[in-house]
Protein backbone atom coordinates (compact mmCIF):
# COMPACT_ATOMS: atom_id res chain seq x y z
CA UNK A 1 112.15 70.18 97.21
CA UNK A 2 109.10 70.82 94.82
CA UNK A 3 107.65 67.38 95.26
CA UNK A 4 107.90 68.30 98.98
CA UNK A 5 105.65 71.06 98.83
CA UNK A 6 103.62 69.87 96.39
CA UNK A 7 104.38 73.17 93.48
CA UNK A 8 102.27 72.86 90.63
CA UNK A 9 103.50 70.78 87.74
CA UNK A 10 102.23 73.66 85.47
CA UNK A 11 103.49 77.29 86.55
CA UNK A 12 101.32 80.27 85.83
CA UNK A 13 103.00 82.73 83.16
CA UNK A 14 104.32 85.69 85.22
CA UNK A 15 105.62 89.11 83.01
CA UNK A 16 109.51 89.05 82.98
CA UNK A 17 110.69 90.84 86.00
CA UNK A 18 107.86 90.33 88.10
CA UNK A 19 106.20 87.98 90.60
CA UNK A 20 102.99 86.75 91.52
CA UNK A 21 101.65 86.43 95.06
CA UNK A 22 97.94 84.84 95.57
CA UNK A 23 96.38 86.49 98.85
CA UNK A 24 93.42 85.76 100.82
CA UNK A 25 92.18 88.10 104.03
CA UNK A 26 88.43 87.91 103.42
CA UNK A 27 86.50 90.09 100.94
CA UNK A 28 88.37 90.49 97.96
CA UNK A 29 86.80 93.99 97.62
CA UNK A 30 88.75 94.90 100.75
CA UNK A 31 92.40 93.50 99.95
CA UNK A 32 92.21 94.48 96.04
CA UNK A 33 91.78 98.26 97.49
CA UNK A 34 95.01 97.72 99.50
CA UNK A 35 97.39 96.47 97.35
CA UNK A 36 96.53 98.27 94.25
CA UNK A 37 97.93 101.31 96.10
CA UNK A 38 101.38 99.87 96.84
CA UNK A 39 104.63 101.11 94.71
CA UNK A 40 105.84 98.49 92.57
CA UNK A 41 102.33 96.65 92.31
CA UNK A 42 101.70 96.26 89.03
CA UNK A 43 98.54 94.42 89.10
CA UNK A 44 95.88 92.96 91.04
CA UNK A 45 93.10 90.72 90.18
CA UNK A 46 90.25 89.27 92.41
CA UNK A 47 89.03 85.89 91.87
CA UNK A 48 88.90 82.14 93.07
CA UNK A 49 91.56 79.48 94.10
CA UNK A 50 92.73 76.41 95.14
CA UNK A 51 88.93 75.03 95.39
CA UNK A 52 87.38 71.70 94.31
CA UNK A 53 85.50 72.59 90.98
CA UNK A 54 86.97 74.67 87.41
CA UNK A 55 85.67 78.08 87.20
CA UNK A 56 83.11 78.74 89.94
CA UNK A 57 80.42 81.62 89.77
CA UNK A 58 80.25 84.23 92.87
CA UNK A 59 77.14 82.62 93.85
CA UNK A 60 78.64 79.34 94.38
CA UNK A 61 81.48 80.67 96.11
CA UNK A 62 78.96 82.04 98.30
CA UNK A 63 77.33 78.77 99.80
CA UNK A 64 80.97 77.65 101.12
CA UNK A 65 81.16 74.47 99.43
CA UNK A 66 83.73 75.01 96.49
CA UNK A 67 86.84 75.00 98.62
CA UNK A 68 87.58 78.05 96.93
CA UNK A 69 89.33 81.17 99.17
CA UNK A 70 88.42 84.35 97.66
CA UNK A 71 91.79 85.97 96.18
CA UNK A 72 94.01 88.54 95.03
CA UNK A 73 96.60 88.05 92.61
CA UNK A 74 99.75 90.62 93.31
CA UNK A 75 101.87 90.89 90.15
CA UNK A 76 104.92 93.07 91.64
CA UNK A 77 107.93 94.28 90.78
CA UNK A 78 110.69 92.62 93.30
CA UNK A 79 113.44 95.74 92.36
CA UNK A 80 110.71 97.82 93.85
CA UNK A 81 108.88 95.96 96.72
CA UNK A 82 109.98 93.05 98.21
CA UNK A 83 107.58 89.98 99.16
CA UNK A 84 108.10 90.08 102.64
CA UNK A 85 106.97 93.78 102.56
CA UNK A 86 103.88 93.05 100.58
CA UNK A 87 103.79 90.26 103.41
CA UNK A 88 104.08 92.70 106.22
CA UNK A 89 100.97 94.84 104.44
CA UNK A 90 98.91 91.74 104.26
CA UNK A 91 99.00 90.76 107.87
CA UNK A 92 98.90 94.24 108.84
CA UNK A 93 95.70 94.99 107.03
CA UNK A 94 93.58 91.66 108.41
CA UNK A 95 93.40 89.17 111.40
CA UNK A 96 94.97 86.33 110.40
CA UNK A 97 94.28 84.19 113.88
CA UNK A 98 90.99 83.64 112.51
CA UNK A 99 89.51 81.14 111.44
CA UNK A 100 87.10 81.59 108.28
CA UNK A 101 86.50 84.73 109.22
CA UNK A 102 87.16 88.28 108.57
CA UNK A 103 84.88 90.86 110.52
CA UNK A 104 81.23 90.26 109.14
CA UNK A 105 81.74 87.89 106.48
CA UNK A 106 82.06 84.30 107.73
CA UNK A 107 83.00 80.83 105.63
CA UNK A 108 85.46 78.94 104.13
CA UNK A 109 85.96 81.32 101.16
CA UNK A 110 86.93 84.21 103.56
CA UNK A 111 89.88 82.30 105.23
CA UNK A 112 93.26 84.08 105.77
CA UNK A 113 95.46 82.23 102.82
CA UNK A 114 99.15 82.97 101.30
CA UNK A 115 98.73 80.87 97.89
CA UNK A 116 102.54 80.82 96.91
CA UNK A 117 104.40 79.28 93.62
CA UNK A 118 108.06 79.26 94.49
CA UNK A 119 110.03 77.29 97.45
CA UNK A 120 111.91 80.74 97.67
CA UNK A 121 108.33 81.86 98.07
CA UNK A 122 107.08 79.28 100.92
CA UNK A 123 110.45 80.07 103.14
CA UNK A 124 109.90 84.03 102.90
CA UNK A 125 106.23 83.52 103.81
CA UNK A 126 106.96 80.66 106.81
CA UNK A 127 109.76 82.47 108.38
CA UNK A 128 107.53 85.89 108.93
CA UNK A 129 104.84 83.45 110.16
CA UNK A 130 107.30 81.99 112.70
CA UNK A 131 108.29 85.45 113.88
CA UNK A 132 104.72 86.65 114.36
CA UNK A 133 103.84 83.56 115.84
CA UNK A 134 107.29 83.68 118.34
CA UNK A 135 106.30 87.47 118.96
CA UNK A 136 103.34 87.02 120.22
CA UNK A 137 101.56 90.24 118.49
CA UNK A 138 98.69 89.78 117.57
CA UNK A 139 98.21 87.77 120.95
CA UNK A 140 96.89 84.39 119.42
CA UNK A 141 98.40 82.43 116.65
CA UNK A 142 98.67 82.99 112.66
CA UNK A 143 96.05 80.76 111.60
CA UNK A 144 97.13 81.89 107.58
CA UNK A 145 96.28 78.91 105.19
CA UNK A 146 99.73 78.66 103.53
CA UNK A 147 99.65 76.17 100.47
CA UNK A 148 101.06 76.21 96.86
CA UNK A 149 98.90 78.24 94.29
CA UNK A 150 96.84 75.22 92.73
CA UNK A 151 94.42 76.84 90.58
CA UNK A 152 92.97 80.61 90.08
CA UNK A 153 89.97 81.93 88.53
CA UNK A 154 89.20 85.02 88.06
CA UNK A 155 85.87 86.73 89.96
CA UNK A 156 83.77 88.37 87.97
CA UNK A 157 84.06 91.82 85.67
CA UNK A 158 81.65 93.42 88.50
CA UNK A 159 84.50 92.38 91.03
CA UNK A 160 87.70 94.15 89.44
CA UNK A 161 88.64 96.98 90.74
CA UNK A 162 85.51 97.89 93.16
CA UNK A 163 86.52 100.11 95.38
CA UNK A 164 87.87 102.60 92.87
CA UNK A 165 84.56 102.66 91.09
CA UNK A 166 82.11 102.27 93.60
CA UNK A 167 84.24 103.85 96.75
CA UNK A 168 80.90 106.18 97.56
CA UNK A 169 78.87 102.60 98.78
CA UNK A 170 78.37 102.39 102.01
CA UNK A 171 80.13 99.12 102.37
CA UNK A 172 82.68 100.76 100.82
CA UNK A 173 82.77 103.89 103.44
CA UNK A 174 82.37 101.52 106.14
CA UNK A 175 84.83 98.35 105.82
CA UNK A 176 86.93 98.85 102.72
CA UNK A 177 87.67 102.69 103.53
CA UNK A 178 89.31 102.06 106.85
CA UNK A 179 91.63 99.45 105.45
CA UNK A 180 93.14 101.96 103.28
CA UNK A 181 93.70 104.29 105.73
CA UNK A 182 95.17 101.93 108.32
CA UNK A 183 97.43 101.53 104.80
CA UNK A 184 98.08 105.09 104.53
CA UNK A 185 99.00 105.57 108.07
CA UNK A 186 101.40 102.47 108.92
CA UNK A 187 103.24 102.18 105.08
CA UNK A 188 102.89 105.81 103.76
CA UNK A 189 106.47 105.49 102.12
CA UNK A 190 104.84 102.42 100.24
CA UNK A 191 102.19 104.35 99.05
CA UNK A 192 101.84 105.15 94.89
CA UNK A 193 101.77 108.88 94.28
């Protein structure tokens, strides 16, 4: 079944007793601020995958031509949140029935993806896609890139953790901000104290 869906030949280290999710949903300002805030997240780093060249800058990221999705990586603890509830936050907290796109920012590198490295992985994530899709709730289909985790680079220093040290920014105020609180209101018992 690997072959089939194309897993890595090299897995990524993961900490016993945790997992690793890669998530796209457009700025990874905006999803980093989400998930850090969940119980049982243990981790979360922005940067760069499954693009055409090694270790690309922001600014080439930027022009669209890298191939690259900007990216969290989720290292969780699966005794404490499960991945189909970190899956439930991510489509919650983005459109994912659009294409390359996620409100102002526009381009490849802002497409909804689901980067996964487990075929236990790729049937949790394409069964919730099937039921949103058969449900009909967000009124259009899930348009989520889904596609083994091929490569990951991390963004930046001046990318980790932005919200939490830059939350006064108007960007952050305006976009980031009302992500968390959508977060706040709908998953409150998944919040971190």
């Amino acid at each position: 079944m690997d072959d089939e869906l194309n897993l890595p030949k090299t897995k990524i280290s993961v900490p016993d007793g945790l997992e690793l999710i890669t998530l796209g949903a457009g700025c990874f300002w905006c999803t980093e601020a989400v998930f850090q805030r969940l119980k049982g997240v243990e981790s979360v780093i922005s940067g760069y995958s499954n693009g055409i060249i090694e270790n690309p800058s922001y600014r080439e990221i930027c022009t669209g031509t890298t191939g690259h999705a900007e990216v969290i990586q989720v290292y969780f603890d699966p005794k404490i949140i499960s991945l189909h509830k970190i899956l439930e936050v991510f489509f919650a907290t983005h459109d994912p029935t659009t294409l390359n796109k996620q409100g102002a920012d526009t381009g490849p590198q802002y497409r909804s993806a689901i980067y996964y490295g487990t075929e236990d992985q790729y049937k949790i994530i394409t069964d919730l896609v099937d039921q949103l899709n058969e449900s009909g709730v967000f009124g259009k289909r899930v348009v989520t890139e889904i596609a083994p985790l091929l490569s990951f680079y991390p963004a930046e220093s001046y990318h980790q953790d932005y919200y939490n040290l830059n939350g006064h920014q108007p960007y952050c105020q305006f976009v980031i901000k009302p992500k968390v609180n959508k977060l706040e209101k709908f998953f409150k018992e998944e919040i971190k104290s």
